[in-house]
N, C-alpha and C. Protein backbone atom coordinates (compact mmCIF):
# COMPACT_ATOMS: atom_id res chain seq x y z
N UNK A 1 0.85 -1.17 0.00
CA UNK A 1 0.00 0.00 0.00
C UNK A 1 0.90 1.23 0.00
N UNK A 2 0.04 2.35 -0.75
CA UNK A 2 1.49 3.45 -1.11
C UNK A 2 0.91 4.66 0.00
N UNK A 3 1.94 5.34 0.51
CA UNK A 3 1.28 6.43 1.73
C UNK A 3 1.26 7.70 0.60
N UNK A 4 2.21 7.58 -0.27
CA UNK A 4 1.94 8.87 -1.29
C UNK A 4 0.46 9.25 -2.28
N UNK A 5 0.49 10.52 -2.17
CA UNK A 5 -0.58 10.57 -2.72
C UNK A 5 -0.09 10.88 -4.57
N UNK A 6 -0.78 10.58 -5.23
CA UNK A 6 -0.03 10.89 -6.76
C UNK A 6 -0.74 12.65 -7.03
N UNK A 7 0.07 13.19 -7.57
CA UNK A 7 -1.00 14.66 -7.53
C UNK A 7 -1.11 14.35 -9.49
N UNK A 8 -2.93 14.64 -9.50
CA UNK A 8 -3.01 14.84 -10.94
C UNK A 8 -3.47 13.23 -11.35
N UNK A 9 -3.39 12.57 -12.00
CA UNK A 9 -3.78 11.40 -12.76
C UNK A 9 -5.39 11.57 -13.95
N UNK A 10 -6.09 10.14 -14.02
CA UNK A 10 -6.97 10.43 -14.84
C UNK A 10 -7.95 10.35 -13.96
N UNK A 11 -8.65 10.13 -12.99
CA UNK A 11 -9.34 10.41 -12.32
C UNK A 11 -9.88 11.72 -11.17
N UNK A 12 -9.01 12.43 -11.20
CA UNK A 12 -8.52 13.66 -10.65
C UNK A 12 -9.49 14.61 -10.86
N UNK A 13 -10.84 14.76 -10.32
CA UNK A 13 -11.32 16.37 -10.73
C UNK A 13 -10.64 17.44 -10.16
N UNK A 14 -10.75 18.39 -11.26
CA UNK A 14 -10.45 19.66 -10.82
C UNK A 14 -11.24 20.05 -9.71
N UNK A 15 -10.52 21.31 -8.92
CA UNK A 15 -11.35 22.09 -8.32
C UNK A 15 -12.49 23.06 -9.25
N UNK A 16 -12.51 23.42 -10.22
CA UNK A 16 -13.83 23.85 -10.24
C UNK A 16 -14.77 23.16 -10.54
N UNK A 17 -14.13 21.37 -10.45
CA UNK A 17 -15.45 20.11 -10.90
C UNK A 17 -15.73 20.37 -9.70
N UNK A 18 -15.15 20.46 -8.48
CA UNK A 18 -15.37 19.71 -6.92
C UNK A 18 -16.15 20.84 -6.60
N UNK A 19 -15.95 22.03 -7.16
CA UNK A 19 -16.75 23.34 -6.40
C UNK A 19 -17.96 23.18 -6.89
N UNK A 20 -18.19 22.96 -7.92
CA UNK A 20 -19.68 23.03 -9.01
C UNK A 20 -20.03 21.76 -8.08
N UNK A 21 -19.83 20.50 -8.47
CA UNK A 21 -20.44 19.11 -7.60
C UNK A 21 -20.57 19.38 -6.17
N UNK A 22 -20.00 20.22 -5.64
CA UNK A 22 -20.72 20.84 -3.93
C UNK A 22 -21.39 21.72 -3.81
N UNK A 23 -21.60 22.64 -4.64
CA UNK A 23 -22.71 23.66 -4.74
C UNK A 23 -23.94 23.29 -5.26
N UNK A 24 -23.83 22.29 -6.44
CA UNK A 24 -25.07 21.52 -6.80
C UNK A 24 -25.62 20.57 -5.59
N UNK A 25 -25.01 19.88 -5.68
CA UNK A 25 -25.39 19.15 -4.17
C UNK A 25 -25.86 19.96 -2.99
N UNK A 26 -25.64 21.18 -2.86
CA UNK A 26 -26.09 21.65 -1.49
C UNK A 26 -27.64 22.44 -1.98
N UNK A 27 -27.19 23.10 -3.30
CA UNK A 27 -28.57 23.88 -3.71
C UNK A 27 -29.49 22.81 -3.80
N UNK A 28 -29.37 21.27 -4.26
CA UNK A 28 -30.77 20.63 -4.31
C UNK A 28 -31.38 19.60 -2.85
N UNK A 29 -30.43 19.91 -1.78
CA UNK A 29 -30.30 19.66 -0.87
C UNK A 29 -31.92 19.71 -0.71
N UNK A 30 -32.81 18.80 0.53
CA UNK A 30 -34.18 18.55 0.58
C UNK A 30 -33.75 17.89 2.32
N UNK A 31 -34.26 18.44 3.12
CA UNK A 31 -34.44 17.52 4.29
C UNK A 31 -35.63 16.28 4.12
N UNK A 32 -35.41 15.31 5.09
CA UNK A 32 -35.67 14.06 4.53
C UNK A 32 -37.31 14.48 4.71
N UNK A 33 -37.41 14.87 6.19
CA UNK A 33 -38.98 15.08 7.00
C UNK A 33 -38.75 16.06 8.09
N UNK A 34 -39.80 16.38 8.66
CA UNK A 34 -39.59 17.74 9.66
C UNK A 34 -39.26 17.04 10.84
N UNK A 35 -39.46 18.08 11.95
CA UNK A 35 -39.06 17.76 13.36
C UNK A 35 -40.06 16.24 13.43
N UNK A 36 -39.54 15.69 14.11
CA UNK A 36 -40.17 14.25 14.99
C UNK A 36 -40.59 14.62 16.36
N UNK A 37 -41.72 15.38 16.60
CA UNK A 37 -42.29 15.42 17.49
C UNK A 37 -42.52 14.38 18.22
N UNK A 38 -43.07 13.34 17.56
CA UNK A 38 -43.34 12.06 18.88
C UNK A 38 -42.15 11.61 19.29
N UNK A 39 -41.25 11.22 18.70
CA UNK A 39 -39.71 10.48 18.78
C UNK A 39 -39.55 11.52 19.98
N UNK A 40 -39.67 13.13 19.85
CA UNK A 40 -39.11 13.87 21.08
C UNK A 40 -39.66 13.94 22.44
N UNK A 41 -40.51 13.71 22.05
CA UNK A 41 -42.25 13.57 23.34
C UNK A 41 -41.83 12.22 24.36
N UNK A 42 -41.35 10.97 23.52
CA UNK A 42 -40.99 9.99 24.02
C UNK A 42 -39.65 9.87 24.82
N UNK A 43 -38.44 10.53 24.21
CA UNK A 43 -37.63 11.05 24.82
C UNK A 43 -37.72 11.89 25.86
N UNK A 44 -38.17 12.48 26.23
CA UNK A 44 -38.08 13.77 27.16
C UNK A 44 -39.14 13.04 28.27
N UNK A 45 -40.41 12.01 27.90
CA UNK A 45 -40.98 11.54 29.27
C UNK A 45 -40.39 10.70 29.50
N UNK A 46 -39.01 10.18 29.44
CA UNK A 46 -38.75 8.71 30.26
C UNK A 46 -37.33 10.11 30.80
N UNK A 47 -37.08 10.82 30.56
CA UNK A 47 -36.63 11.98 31.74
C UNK A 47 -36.91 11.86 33.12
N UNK A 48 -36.32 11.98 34.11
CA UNK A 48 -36.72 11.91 35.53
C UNK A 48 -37.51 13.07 35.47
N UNK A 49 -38.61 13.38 36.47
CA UNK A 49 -38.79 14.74 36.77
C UNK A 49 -38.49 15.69 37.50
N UNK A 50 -38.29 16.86 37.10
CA UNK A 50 -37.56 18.08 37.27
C UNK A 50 -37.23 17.86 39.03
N UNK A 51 -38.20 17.28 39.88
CA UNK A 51 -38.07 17.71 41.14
C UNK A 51 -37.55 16.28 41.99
N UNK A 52 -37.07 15.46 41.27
CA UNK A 52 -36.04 14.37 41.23
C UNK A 52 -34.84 15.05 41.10
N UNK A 53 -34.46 15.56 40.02
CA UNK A 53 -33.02 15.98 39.52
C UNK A 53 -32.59 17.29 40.43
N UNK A 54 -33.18 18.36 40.86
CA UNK A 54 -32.92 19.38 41.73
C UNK A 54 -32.78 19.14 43.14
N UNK A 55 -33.74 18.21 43.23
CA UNK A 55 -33.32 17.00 44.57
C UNK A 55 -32.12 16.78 44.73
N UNK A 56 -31.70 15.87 44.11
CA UNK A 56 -30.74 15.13 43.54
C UNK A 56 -29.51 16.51 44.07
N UNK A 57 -29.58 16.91 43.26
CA UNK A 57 -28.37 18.36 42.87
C UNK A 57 -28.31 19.10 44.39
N UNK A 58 -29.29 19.18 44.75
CA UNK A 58 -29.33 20.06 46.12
C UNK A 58 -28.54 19.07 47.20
N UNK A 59 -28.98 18.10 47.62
CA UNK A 59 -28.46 16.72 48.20
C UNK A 59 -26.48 17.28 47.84
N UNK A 60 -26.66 16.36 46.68
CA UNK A 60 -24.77 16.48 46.13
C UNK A 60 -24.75 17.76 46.45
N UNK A 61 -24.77 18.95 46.60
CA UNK A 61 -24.29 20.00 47.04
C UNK A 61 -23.91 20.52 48.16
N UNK A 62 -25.11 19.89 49.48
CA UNK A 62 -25.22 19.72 50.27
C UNK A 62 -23.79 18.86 50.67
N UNK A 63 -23.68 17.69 50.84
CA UNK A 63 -22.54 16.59 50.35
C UNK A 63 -21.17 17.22 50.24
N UNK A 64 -20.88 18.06 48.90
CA UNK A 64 -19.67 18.17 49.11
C UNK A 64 -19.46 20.16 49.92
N UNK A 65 -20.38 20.63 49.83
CA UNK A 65 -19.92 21.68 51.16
C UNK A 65 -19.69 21.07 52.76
N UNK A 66 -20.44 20.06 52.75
CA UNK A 66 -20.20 19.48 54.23
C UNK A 66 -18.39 18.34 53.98
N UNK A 67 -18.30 18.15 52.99
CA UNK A 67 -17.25 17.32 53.04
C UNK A 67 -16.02 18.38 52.19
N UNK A 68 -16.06 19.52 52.06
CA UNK A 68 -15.14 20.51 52.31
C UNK A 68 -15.12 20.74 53.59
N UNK A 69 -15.98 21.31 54.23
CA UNK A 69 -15.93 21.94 55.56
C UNK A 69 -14.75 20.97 56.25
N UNK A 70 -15.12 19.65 56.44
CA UNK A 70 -14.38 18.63 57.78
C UNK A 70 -12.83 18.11 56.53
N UNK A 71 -12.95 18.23 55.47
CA UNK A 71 -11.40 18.30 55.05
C UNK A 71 -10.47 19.72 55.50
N UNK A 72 -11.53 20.35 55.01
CA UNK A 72 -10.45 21.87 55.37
C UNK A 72 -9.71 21.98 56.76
N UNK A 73 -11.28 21.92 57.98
CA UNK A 73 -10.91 21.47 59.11
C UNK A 73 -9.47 20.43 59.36
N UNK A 74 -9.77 20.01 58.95
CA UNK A 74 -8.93 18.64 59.21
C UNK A 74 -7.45 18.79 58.55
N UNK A 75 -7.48 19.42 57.94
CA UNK A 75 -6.17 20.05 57.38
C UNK A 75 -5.58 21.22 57.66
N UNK A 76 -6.61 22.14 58.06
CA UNK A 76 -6.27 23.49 59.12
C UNK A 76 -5.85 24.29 57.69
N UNK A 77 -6.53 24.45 56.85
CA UNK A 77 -6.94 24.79 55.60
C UNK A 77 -7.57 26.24 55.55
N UNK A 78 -7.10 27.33 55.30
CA UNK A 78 -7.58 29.02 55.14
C UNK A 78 -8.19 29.52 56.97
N UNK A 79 -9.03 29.98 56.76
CA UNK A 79 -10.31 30.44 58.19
C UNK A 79 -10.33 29.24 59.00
N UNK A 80 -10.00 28.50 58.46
CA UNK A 80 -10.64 26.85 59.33
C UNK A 80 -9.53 27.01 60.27
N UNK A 81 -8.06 27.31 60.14
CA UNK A 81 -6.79 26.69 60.57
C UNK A 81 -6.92 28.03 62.15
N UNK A 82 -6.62 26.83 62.89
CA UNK A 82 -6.78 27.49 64.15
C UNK A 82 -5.68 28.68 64.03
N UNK A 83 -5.96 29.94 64.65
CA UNK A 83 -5.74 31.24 65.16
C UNK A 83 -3.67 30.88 65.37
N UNK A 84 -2.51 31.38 65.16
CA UNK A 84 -1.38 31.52 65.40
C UNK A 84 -1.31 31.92 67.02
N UNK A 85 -2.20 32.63 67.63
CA UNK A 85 -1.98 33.11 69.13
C UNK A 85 -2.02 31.88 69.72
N UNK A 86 -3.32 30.63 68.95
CA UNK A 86 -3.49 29.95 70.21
C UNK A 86 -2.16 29.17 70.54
N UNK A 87 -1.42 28.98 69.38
CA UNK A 87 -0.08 28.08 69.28
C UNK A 87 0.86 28.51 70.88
N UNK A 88 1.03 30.13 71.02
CA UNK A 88 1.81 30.79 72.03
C UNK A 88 1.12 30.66 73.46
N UNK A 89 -0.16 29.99 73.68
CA UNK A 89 -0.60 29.99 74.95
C UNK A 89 -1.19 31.34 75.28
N UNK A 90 -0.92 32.12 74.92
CA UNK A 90 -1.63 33.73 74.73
C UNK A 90 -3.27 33.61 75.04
């Protein structure tokens, strides 16, 4: 198998064949059929509903502010990290 490409031969359209054969092609261009309303109707009800998923989201949010809080803590991480005075007994 050859990795070169040959430039030119007898099969070779020109560019203004390739420009004309893509402009024809796009001007007679036809979509097949319109939107698929039912196909989308069917899709969108096997969706959880809205007050599942905000659930959901509020929960995980909930989740990882509480599991920042006790890492930060726990690492003595910004505001969390105990006060420098208390270190001196002060």
């Amino acid at each position: 198998m050859e990795d070169k490409t040959t430039a030119g031969g007898l099969n070779t359209p020109s560019e203004t064949d390739v420009s004309r054969m893509i402009r024809a092609e796009v001007e007679t261009w036809q979509p097949r059929r319109g939107p698929d309303w039912a196909d989308f109707m069917v899709r969108v009800s096997k969706e959880p509903p809205p007050w599942v998923i905000y659930t959901t989201a509020s929960a995980a949010l909930v989740f990882i502010l509480f599991a920042a809080f006790f890492i930060g803590s726990w690492l003595q991480i910004g505001a969390l990290a105990p006060h420098p005075s208390s270190f001196t007994g002060h």
